[in-house]
N, C-alpha and C. Protein backbone atom coordinates (compact mmCIF):
# COMPACT_ATOMS: atom_id res chain seq x y z
N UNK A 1 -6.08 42.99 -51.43
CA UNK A 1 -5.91 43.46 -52.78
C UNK A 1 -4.43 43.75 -53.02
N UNK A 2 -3.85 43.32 -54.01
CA UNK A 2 -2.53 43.95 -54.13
C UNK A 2 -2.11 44.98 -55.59
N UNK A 3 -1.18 45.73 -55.65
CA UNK A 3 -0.95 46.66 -56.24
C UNK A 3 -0.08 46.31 -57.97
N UNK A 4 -0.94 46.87 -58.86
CA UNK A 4 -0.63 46.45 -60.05
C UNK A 4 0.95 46.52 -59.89
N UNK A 5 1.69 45.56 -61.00
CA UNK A 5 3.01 45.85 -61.40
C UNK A 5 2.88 47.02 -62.20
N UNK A 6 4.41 47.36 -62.23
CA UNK A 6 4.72 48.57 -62.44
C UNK A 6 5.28 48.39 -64.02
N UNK A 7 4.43 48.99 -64.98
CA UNK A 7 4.91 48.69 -66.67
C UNK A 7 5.76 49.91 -66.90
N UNK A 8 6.23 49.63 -67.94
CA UNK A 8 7.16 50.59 -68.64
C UNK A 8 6.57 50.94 -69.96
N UNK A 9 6.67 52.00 -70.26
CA UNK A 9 6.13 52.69 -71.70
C UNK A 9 6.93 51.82 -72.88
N UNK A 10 6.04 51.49 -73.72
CA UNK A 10 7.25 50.92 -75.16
C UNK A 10 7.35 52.26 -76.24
N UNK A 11 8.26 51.96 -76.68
CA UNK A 11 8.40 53.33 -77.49
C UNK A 11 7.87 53.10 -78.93
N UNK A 12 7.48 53.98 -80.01
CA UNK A 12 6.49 53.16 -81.16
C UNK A 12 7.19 52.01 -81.77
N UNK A 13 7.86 51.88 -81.75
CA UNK A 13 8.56 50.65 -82.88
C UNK A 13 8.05 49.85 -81.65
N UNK A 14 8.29 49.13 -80.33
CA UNK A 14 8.07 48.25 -79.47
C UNK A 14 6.16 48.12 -79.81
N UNK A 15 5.81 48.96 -79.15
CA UNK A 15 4.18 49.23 -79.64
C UNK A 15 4.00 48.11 -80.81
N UNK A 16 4.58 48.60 -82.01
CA UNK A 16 4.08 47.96 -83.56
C UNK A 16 4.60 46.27 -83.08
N UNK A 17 5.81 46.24 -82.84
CA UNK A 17 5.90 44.98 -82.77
C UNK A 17 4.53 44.33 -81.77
N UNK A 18 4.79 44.44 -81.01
CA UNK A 18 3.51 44.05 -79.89
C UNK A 18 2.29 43.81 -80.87
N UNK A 19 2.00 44.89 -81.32
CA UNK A 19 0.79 44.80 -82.52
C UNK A 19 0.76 43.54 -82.40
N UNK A 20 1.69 43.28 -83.31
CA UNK A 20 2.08 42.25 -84.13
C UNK A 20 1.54 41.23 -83.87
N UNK A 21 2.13 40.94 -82.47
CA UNK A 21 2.30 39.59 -81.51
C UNK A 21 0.57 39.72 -80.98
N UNK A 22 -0.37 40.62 -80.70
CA UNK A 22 -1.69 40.29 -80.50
C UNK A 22 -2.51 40.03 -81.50
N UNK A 23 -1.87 39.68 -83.31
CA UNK A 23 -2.72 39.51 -84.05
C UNK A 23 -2.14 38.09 -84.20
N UNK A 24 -1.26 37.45 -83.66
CA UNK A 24 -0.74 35.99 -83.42
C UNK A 24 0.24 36.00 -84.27
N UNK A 25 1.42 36.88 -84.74
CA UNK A 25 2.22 36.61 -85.70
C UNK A 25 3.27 36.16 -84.96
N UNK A 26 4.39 34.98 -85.75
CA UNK A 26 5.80 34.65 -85.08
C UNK A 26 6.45 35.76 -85.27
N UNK A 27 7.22 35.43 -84.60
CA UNK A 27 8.61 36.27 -84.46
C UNK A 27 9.04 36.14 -86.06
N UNK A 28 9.58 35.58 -86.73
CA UNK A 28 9.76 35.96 -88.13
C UNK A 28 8.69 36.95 -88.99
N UNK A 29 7.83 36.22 -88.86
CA UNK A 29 6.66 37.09 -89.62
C UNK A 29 6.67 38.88 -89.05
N UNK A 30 6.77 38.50 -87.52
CA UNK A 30 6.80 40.03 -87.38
C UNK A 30 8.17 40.85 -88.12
N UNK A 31 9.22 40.00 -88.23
CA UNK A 31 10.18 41.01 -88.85
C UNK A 31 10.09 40.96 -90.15
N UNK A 32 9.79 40.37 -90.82
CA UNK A 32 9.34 40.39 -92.30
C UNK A 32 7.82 41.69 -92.32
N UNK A 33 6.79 41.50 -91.49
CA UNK A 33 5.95 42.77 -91.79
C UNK A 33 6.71 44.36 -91.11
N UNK A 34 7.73 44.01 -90.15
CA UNK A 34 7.85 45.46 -89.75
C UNK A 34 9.17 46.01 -90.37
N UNK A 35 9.97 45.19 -91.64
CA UNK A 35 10.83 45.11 -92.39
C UNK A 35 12.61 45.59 -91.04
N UNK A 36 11.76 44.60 -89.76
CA UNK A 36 13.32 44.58 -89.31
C UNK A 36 13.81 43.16 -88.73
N UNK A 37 15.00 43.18 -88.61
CA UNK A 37 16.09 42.38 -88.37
C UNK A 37 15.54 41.11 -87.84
N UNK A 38 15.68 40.36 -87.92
CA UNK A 38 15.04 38.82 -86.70
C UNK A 38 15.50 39.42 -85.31
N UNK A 39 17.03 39.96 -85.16
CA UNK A 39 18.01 40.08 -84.12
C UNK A 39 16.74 41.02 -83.17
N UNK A 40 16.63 42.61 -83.83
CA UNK A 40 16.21 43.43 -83.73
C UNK A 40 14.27 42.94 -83.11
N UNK A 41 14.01 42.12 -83.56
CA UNK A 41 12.55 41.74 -83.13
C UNK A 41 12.89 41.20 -81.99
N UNK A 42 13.36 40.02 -81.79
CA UNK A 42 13.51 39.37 -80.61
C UNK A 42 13.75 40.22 -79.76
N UNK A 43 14.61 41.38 -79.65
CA UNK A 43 15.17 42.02 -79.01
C UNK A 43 13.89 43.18 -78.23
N UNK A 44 13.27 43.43 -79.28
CA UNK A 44 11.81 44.27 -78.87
C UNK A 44 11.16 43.34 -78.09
N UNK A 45 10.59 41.87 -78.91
CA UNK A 45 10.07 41.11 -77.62
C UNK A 45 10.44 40.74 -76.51
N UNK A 46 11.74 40.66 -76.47
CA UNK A 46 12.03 41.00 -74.83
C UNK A 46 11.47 41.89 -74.29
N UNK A 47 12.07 43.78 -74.83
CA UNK A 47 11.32 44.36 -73.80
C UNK A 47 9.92 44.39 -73.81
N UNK A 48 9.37 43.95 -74.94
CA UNK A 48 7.63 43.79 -74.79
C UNK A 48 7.08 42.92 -73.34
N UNK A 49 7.93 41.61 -73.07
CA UNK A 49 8.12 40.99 -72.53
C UNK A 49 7.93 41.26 -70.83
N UNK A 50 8.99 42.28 -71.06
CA UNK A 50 9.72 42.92 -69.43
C UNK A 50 8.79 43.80 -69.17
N UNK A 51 7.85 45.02 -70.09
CA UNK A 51 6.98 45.72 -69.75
C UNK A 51 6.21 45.38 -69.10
N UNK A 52 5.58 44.57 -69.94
CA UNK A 52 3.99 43.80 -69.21
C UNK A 52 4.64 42.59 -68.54
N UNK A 53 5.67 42.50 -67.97
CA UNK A 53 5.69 41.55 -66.76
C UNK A 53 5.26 40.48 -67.13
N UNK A 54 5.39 39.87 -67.86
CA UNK A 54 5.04 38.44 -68.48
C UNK A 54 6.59 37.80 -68.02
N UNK A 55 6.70 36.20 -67.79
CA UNK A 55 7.79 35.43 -67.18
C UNK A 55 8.16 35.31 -68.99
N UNK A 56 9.60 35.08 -68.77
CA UNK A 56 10.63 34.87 -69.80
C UNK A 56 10.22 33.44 -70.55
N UNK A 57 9.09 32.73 -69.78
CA UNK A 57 9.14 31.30 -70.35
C UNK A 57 7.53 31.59 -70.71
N UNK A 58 7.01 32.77 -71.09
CA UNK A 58 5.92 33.03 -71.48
C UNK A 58 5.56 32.76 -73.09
N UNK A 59 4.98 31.37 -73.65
CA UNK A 59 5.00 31.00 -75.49
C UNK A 59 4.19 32.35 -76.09
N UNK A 60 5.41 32.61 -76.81
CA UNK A 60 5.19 33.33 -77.90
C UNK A 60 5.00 32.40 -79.28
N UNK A 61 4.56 32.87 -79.61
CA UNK A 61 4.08 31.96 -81.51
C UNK A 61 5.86 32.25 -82.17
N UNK A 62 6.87 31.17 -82.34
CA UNK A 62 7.86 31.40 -82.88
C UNK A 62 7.80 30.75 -84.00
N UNK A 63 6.64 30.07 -84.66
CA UNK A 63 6.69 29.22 -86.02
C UNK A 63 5.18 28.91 -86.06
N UNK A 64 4.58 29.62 -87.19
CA UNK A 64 3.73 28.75 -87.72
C UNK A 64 2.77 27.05 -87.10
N UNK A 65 1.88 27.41 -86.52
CA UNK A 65 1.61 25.96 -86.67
C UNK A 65 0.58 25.09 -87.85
N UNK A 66 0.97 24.01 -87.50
CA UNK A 66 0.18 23.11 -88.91
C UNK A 66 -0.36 22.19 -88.16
């Protein structure tokens, strides 16, 4: 058996974004509903990212698909 990774707390704004990203929104959409920055989102999904130990090459929804 081996021993869970070790997460880090997100602080509420990280939280909301995350929301976000489990109801399938892109990265734009999330900064348009959480009325912040594109810069500023990406930047949360990183550490959303780094918390839960997900790899850097983990697809996130960055556009709409059709």
């Amino acid at each position: 058996m081996t021993a869970p990774l070790p997460t880090t707390p997100l602080t509420p704004a990280e939280r909301r974004v995350a929301q976000h990203v489990v109801l399938g929104l892109s990265a734009r959409e999330i900064a348009a509903a959480t009325q912040l920055s594109p810069n500023t989102t990406h930047s949360y999904l990183r550490v959303v990212r780094g918390s839960c130990a997900a790899p850097n090459a983990a697809p996130w929804r960055s556009s709409p698909t059709a």
